[in-house]
PDB file of N, CA and C in Angstrom:
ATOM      1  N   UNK A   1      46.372 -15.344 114.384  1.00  0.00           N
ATOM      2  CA  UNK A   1      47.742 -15.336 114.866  1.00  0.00           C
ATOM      3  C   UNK A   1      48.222 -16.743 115.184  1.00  0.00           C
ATOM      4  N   UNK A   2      47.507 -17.463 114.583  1.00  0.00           N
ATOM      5  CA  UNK A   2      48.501 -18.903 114.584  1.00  0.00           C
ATOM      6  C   UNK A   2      48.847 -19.707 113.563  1.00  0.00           C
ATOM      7  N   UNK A   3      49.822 -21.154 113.554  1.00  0.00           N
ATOM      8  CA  UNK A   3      50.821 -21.138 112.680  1.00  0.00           C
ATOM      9  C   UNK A   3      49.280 -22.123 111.846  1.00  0.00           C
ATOM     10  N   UNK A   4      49.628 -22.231 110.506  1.00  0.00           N
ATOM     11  CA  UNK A   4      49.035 -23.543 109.452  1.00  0.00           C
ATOM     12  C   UNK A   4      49.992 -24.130 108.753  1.00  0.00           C
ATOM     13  N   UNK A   5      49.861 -25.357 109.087  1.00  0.00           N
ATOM     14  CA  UNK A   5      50.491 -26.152 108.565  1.00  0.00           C
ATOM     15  C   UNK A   5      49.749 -27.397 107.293  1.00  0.00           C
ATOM     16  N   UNK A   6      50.170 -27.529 106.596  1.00  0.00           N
ATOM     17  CA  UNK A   6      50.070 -28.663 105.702  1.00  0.00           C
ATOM     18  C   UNK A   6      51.229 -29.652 105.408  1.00  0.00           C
ATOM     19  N   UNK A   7      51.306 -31.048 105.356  1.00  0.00           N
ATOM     20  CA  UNK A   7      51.617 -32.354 105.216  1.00  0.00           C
ATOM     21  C   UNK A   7      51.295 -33.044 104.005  1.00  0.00           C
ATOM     22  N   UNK A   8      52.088 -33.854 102.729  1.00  0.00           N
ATOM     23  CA  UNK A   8      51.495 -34.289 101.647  1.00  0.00           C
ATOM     24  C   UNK A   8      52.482 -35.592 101.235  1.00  0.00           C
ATOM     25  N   UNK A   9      51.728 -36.470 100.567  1.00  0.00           N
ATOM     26  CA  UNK A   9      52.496 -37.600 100.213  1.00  0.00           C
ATOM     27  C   UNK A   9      51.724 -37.686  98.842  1.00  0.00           C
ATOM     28  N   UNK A  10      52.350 -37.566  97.575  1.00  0.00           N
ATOM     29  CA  UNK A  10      51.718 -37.924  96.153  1.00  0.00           C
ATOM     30  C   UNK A  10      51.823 -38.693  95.498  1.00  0.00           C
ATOM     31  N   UNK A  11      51.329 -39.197  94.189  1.00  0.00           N
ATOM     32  CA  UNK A  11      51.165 -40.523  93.869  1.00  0.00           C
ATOM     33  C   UNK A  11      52.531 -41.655  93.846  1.00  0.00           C
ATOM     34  N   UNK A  12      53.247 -40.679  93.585  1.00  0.00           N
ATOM     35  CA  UNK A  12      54.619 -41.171  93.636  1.00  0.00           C
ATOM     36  C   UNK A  12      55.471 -41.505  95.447  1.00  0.00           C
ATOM     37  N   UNK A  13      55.027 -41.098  95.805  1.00  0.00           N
ATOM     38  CA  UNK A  13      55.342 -41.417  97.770  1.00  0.00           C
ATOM     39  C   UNK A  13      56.356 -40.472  97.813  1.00  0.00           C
ATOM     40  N   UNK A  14      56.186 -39.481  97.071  1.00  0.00           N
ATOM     41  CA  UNK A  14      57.065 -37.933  97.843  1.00  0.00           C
ATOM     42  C   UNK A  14      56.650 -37.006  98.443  1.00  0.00           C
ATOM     43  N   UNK A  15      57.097 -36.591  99.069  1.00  0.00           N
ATOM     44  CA  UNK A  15      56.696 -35.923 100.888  1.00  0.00           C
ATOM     45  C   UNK A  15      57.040 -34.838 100.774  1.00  0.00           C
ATOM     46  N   UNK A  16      55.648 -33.494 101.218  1.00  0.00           N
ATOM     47  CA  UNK A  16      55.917 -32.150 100.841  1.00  0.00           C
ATOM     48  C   UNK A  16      55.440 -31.574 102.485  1.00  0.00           C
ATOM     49  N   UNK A  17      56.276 -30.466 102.906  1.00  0.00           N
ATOM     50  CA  UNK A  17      55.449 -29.933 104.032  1.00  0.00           C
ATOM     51  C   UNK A  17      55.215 -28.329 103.875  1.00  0.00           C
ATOM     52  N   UNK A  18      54.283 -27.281 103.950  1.00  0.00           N
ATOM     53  CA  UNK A  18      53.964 -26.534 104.018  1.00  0.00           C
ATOM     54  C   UNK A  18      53.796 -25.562 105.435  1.00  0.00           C
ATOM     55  N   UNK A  19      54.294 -24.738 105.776  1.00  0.00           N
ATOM     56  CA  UNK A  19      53.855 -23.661 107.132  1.00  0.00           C
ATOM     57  C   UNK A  19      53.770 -22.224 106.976  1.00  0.00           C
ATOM     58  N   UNK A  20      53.015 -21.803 107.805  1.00  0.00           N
ATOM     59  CA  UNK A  20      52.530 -20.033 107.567  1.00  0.00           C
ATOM     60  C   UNK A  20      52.066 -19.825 109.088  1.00  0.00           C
ATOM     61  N   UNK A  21      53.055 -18.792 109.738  1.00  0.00           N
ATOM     62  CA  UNK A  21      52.373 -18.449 110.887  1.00  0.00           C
ATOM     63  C   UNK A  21      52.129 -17.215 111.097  1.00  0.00           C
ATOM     64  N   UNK A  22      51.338 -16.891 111.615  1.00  0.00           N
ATOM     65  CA  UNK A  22      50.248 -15.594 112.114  1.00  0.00           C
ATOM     66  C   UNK A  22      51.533 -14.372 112.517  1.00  0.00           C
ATOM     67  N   UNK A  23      52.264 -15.032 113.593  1.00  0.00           N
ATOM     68  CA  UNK A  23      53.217 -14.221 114.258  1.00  0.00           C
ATOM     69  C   UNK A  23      52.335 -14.088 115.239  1.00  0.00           C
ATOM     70  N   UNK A  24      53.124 -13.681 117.012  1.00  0.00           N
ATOM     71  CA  UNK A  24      52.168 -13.896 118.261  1.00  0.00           C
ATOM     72  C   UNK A  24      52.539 -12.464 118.480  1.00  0.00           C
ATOM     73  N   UNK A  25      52.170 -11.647 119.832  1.00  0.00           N
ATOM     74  CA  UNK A  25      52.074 -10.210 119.861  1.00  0.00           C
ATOM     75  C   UNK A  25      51.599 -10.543 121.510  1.00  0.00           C
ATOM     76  N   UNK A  26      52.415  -9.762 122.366  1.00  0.00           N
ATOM     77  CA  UNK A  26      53.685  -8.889 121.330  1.00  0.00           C
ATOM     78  C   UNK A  26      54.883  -9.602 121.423  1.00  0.00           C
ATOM     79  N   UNK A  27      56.054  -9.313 120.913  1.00  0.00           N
ATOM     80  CA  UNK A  27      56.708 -10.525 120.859  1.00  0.00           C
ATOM     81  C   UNK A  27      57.980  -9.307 120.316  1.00  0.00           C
ATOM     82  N   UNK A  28      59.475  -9.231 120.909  1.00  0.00           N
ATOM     83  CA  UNK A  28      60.569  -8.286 120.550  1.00  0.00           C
ATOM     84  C   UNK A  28      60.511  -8.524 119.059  1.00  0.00           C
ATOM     85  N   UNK A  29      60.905  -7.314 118.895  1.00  0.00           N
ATOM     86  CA  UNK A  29      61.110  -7.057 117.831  1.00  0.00           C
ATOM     87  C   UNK A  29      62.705  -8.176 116.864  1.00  0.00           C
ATOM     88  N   UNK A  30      62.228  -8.055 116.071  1.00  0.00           N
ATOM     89  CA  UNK A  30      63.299  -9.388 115.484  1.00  0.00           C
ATOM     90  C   UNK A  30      63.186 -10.455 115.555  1.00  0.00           C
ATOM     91  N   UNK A  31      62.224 -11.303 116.209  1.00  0.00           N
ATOM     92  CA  UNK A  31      61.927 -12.291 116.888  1.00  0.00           C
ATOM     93  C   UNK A  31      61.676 -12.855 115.645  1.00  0.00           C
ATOM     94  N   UNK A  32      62.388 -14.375 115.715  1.00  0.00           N
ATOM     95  CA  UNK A  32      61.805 -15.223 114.924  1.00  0.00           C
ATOM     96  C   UNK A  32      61.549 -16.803 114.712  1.00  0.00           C
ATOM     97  N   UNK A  33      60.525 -17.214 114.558  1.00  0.00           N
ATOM     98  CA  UNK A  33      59.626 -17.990 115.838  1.00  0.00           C
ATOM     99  C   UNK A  33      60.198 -19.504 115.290  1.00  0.00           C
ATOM    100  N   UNK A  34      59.254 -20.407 115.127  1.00  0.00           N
ATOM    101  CA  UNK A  34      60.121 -21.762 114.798  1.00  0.00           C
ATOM    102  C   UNK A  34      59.594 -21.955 113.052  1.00  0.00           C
ATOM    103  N   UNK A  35      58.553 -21.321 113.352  1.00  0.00           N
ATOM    104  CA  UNK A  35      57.938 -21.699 111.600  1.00  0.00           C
ATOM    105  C   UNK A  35      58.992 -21.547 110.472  1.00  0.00           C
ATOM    106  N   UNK A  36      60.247 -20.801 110.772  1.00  0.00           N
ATOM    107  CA  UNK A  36      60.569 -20.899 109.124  1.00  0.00           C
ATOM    108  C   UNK A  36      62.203 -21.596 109.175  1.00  0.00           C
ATOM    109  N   UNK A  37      62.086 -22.113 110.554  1.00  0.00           N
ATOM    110  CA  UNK A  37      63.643 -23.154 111.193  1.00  0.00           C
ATOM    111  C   UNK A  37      63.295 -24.696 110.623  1.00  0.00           C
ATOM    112  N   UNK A  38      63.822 -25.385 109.703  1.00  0.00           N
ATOM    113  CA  UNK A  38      64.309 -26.522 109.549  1.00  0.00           C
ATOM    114  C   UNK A  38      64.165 -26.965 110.489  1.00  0.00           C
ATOM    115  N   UNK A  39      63.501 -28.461 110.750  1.00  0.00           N
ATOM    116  CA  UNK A  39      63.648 -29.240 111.966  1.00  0.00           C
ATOM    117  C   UNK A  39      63.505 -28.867 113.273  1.00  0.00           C
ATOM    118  N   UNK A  40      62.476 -27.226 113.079  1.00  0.00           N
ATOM    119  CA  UNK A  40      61.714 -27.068 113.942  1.00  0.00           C
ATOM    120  C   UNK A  40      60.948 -26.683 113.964  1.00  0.00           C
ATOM    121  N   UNK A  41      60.185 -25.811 112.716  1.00  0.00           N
ATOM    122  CA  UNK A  41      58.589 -25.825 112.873  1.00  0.00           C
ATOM    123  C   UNK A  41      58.155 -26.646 111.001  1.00  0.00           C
ATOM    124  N   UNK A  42      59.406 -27.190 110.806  1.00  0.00           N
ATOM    125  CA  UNK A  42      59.189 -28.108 109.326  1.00  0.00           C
ATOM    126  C   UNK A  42      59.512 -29.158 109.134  1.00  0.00           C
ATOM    127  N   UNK A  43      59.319 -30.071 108.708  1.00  0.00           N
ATOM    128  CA  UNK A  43      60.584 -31.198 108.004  1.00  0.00           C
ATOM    129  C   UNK A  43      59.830 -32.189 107.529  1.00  0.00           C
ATOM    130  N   UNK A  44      60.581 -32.757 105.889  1.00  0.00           N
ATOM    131  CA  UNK A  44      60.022 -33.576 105.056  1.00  0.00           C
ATOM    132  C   UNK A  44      61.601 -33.869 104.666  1.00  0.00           C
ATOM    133  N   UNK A  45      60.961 -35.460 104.375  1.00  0.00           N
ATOM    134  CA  UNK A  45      62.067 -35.964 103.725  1.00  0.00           C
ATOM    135  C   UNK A  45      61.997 -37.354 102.602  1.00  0.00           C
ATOM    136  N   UNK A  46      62.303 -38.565 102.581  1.00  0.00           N
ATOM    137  CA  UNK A  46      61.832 -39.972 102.157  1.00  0.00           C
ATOM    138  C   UNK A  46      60.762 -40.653 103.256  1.00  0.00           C
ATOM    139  N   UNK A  47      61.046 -40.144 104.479  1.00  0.00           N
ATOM    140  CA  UNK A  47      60.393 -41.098 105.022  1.00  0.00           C
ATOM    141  C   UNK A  47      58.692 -40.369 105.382  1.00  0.00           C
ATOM    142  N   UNK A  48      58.579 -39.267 105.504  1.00  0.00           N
ATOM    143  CA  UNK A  48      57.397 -38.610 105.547  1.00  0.00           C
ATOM    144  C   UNK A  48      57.685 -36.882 105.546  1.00  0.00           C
ATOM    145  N   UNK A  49      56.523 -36.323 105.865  1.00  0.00           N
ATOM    146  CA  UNK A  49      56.527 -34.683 106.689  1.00  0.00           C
ATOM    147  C   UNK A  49      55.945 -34.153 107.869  1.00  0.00           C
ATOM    148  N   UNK A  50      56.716 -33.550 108.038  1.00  0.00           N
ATOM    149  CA  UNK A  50      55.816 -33.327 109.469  1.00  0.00           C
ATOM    150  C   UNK A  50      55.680 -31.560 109.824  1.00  0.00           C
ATOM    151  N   UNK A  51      54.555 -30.844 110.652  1.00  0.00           N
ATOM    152  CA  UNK A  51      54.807 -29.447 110.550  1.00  0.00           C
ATOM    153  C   UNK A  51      53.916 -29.694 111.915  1.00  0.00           C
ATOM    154  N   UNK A  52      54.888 -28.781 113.260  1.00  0.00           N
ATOM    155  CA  UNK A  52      54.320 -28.547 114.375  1.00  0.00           C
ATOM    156  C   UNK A  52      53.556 -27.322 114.817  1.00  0.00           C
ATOM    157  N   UNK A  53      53.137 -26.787 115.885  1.00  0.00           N
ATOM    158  CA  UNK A  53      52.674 -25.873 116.233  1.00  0.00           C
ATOM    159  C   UNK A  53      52.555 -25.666 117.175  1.00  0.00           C
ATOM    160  N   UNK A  54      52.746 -24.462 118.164  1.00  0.00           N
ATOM    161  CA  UNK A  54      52.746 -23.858 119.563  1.00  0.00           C
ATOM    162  C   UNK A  54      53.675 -23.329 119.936  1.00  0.00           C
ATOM    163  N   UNK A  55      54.094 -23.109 121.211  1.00  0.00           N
ATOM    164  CA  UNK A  55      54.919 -22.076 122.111  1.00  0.00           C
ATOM    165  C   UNK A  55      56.386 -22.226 121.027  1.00  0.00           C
ATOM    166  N   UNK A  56      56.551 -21.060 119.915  1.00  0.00           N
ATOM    167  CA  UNK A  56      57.520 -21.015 119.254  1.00  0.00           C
ATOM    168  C   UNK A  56      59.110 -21.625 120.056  1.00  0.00           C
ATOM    169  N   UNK A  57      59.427 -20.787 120.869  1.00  0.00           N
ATOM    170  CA  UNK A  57      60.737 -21.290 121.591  1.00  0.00           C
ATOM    171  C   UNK A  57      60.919 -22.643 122.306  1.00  0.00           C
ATOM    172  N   UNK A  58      59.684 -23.301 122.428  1.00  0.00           N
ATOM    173  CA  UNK A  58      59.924 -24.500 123.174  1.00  0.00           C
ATOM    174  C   UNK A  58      59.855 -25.048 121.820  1.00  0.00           C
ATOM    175  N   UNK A  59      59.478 -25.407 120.445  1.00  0.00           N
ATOM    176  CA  UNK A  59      59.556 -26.552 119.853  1.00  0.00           C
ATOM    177  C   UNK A  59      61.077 -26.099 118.750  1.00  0.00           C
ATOM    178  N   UNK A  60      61.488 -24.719 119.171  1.00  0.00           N
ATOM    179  CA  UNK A  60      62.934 -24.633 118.291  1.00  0.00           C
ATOM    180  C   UNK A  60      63.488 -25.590 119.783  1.00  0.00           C
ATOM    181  N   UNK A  61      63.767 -25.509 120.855  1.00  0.00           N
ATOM    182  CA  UNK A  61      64.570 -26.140 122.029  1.00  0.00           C
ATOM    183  C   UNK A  61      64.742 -27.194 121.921  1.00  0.00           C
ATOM    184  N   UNK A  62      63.348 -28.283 121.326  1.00  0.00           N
ATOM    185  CA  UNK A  62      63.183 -29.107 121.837  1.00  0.00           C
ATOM    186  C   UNK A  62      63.717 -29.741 119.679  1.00  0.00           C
ATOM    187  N   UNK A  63      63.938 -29.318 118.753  1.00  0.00           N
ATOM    188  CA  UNK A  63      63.737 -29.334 117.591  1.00  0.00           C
ATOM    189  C   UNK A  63      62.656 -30.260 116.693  1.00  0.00           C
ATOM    190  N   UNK A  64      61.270 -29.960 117.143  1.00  0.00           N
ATOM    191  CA  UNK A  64      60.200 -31.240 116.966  1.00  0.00           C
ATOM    192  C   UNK A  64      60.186 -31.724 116.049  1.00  0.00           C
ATOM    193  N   UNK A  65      60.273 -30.951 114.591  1.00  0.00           N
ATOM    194  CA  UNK A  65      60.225 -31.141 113.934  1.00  0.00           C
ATOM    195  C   UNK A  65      61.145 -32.764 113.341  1.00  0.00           C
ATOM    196  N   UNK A  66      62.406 -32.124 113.625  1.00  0.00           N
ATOM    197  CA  UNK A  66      63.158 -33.149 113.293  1.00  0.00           C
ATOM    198  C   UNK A  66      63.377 -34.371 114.193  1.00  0.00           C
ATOM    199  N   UNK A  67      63.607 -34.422 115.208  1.00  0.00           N
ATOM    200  CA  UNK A  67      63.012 -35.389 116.796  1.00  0.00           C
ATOM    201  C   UNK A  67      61.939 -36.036 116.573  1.00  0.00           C
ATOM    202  N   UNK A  68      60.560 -35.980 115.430  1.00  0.00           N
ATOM    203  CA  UNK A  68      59.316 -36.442 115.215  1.00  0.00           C
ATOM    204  C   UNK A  68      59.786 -37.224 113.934  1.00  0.00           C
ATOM    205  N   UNK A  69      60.347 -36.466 112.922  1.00  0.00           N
ATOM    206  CA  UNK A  69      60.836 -37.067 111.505  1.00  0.00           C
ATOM    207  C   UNK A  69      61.618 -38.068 111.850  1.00  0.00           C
ATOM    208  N   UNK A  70      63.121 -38.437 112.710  1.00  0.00           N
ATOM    209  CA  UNK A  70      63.595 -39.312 113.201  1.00  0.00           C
ATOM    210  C   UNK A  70      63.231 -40.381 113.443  1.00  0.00           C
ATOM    211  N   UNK A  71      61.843 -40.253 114.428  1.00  0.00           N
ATOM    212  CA  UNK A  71      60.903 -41.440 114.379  1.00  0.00           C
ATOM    213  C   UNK A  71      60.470 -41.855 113.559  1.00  0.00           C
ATOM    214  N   UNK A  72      59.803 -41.220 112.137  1.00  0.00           N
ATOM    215  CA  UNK A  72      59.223 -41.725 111.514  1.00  0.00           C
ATOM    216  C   UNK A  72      60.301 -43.003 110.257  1.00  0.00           C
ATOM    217  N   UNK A  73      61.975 -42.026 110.571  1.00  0.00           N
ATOM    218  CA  UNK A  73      62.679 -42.470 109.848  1.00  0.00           C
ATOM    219  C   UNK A  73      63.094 -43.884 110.676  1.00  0.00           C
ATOM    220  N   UNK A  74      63.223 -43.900 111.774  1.00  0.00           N
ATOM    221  CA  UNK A  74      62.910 -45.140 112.554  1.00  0.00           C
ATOM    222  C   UNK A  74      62.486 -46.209 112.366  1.00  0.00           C
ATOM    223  N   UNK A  75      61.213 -46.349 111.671  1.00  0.00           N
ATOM    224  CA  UNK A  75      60.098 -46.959 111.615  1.00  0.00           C
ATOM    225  C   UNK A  75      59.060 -47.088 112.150  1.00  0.00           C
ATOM    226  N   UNK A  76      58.726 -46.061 112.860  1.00  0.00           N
ATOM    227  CA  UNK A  76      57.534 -45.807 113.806  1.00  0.00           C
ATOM    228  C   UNK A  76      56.429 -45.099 112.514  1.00  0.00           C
ATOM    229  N   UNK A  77      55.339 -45.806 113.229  1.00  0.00           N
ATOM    230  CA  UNK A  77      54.024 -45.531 112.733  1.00  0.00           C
ATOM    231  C   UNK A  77      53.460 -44.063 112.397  1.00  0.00           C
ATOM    232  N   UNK A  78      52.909 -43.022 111.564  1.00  0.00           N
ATOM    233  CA  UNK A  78      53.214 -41.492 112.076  1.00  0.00           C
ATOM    234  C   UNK A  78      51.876 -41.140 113.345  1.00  0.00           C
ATOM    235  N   UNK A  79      51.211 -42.483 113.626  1.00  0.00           N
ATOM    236  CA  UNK A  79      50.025 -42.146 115.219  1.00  0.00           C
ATOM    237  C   UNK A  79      51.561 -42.378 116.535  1.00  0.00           C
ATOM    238  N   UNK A  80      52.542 -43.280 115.924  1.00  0.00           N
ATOM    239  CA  UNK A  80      52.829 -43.548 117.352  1.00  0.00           C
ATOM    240  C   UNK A  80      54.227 -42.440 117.289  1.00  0.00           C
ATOM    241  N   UNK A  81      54.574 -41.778 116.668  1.00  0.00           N
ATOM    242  CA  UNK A  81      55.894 -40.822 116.208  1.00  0.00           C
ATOM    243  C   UNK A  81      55.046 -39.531 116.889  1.00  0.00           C
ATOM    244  N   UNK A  82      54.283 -39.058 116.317  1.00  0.00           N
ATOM    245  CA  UNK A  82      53.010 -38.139 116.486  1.00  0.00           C
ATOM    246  C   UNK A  82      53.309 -38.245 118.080  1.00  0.00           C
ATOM    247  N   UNK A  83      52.511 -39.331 118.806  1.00  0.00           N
ATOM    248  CA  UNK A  83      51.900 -39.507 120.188  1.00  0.00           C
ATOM    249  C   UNK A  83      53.164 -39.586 121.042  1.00  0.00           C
ATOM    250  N   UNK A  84      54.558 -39.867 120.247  1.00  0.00           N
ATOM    251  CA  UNK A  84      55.273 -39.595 121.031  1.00  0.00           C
ATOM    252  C   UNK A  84      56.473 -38.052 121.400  1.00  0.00           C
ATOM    253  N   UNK A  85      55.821 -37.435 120.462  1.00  0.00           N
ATOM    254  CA  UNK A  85      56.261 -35.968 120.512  1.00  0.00           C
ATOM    255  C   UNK A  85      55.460 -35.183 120.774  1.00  0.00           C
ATOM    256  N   UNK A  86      54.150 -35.232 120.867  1.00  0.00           N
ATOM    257  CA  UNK A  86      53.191 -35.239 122.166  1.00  0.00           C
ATOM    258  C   UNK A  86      53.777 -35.158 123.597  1.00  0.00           C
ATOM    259  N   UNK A  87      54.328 -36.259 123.642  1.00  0.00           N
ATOM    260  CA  UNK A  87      54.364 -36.187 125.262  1.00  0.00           C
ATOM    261  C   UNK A  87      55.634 -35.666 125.623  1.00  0.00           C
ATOM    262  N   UNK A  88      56.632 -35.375 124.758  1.00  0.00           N
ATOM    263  CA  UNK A  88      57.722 -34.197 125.459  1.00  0.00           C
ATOM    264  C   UNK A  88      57.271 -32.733 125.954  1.00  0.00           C
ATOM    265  N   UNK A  89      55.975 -32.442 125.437  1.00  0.00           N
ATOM    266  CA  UNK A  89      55.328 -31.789 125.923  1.00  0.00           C
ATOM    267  C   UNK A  89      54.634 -31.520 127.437  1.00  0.00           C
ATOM    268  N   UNK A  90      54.676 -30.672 128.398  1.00  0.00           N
ATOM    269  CA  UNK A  90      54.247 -30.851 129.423  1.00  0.00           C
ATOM    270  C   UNK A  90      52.575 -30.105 129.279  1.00  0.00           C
ATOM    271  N   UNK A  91      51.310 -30.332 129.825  1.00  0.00           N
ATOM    272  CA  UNK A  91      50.296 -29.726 129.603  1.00  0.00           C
ATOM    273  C   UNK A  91      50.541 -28.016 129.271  1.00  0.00           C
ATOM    274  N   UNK A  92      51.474 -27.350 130.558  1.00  0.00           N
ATOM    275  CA  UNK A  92      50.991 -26.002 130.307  1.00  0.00           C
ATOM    276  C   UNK A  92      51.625 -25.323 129.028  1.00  0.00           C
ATOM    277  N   UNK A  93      52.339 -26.044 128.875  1.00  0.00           N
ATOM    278  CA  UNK A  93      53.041 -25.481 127.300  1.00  0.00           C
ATOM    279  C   UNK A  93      52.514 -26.226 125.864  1.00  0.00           C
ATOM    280  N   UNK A  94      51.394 -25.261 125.415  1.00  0.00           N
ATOM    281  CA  UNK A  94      50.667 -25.616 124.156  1.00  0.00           C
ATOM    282  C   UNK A  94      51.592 -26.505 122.890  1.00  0.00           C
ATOM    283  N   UNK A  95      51.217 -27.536 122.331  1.00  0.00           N
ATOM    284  CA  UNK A  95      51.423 -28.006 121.684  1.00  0.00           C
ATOM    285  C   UNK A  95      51.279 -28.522 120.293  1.00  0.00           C
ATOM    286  N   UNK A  96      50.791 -28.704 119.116  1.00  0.00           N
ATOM    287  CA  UNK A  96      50.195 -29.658 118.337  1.00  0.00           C
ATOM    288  C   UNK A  96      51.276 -30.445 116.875  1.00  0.00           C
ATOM    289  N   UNK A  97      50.837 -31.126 116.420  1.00  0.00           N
ATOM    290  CA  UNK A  97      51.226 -31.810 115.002  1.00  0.00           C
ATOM    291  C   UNK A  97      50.543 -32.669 114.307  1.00  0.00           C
ATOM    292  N   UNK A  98      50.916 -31.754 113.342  1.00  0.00           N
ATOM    293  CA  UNK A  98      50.437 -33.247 112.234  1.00  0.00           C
ATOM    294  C   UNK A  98      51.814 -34.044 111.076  1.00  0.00           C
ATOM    295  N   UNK A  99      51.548 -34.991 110.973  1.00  0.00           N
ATOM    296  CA  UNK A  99      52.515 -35.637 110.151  1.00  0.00           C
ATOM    297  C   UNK A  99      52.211 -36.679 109.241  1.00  0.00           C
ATOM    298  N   UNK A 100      52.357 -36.855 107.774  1.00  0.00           N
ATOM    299  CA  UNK A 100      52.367 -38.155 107.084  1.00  0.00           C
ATOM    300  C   UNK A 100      53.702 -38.911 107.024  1.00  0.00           C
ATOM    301  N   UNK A 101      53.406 -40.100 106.519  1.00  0.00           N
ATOM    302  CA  UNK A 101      54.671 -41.333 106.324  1.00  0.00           C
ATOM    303  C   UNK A 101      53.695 -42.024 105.192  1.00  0.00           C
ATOM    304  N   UNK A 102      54.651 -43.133 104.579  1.00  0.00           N
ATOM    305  CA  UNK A 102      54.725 -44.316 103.816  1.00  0.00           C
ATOM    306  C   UNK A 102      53.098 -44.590 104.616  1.00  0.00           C
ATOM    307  N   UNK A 103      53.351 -44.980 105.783  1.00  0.00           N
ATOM    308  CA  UNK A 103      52.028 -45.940 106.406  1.00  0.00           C
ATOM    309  C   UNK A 103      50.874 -45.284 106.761  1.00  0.00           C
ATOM    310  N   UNK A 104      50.600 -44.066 106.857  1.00  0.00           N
ATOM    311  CA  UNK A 104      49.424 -43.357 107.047  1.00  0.00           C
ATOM    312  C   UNK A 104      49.698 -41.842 107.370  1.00  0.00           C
ATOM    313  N   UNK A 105      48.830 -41.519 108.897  1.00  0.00           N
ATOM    314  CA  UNK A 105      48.652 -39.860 108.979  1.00  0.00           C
ATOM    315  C   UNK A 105      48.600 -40.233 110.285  1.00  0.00           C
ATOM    316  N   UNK A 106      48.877 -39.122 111.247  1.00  0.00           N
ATOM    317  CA  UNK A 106      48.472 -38.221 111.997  1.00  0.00           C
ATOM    318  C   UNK A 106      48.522 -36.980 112.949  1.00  0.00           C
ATOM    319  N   UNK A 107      47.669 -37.056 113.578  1.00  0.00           N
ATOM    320  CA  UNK A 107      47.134 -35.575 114.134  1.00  0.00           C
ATOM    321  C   UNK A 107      47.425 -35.830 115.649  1.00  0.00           C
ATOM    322  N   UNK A 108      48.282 -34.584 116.523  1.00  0.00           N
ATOM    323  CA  UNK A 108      48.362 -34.966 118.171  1.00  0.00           C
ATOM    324  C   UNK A 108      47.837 -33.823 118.790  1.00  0.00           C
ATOM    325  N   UNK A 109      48.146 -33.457 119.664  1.00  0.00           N
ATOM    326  CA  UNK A 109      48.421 -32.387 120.562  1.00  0.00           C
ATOM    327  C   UNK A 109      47.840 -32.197 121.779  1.00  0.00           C
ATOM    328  N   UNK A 110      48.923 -31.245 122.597  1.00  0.00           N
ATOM    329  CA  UNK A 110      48.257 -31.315 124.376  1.00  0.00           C
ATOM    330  C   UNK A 110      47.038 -30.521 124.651  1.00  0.00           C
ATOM    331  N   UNK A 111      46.183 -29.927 123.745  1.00  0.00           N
ATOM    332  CA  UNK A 111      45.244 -28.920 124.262  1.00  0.00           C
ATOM    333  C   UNK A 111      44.465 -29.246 123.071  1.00  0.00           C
ATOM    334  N   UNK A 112      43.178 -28.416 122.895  1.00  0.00           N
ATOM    335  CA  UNK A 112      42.098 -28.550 121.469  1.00  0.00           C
ATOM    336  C   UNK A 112      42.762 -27.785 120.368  1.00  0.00           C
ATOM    337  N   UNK A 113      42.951 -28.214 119.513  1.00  0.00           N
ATOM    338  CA  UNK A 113      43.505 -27.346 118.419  1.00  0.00           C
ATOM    339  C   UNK A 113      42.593 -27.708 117.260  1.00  0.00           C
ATOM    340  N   UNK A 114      42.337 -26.511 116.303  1.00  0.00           N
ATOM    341  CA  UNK A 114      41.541 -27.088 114.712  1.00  0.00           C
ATOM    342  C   UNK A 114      42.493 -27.966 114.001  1.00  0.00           C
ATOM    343  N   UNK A 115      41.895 -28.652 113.064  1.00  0.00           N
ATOM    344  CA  UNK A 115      42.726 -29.736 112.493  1.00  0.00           C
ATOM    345  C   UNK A 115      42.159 -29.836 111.697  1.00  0.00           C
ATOM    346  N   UNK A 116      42.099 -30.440 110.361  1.00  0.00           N
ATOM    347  CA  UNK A 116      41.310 -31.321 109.147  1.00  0.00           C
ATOM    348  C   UNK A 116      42.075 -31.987 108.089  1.00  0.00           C
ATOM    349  N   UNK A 117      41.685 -33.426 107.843  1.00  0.00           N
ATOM    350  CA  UNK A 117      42.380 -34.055 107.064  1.00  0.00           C
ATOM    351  C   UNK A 117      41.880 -34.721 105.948  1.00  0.00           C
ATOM    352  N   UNK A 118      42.709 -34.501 104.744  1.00  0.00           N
ATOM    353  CA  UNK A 118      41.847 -34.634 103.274  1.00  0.00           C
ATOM    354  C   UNK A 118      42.911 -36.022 103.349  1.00  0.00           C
ATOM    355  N   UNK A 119      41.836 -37.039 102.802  1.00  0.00           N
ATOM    356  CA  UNK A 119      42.483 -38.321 102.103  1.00  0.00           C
ATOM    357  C   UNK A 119      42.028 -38.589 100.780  1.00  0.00           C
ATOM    358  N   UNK A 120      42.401 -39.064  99.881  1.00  0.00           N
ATOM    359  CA  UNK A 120      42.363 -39.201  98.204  1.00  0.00           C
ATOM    360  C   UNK A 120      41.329 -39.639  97.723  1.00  0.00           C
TER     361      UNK A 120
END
């Protein structure tokens, strides 16, 4: 019951993001969580991708997705874009992300989450 995400940059430096979530339980009926919201449980563009994960309604509120991509469109690093959408996070509200850019990868989040990252 939780979300997977994938992040991709190919030979050409175009940026793909992938998400699939479990769905949480129980949860009203109709409910629908951030995984399949634009610029909030997705977003790829020129400058990288990024795909979050945790407490569905806090990262549509907060729109991480796109609030993280911003940075990266910024020029922020994707460890220091990452580490800083991290910390809009408060501990008790679960968190995680991963994201690529032009300049590398990475991986955040407020609690232990699985993770794994393939490089070329």
């Amino acid at each position: 019951a939780d979300t997977v995400g994938a992040v991709a940059r190919d030979r050409r430096g175009r940026f793909a993001v992938a998400s699939s979530s479990g769905g949480a339980v129980p949860m009203l009926l109709g409910r629908v969580g951030d995984t399949p919201l634009p610029g909030c449980g997705f977003w790829a563009g020129p400058h990288g991708a990024v795909a979050p994960t945790g407490v569905g309604e806090e990262i549509v509120r907060r729109c991480s997705a796109a609030r993280l991509y911003d940075r990266l469109a910024a020029g922020c690093s994707a460890a220091e874009a990452v580490a800083g959408s991290v910390a809009e996070y408060p501990p008790e509200i679960s968190y995680g992300v991963i994201a690529v850019s032009a300049s590398g990868h990475a991986v955040g989040s407020n609690r232990t989450m699985a993770h794994a990252i393939a490089m070329p």
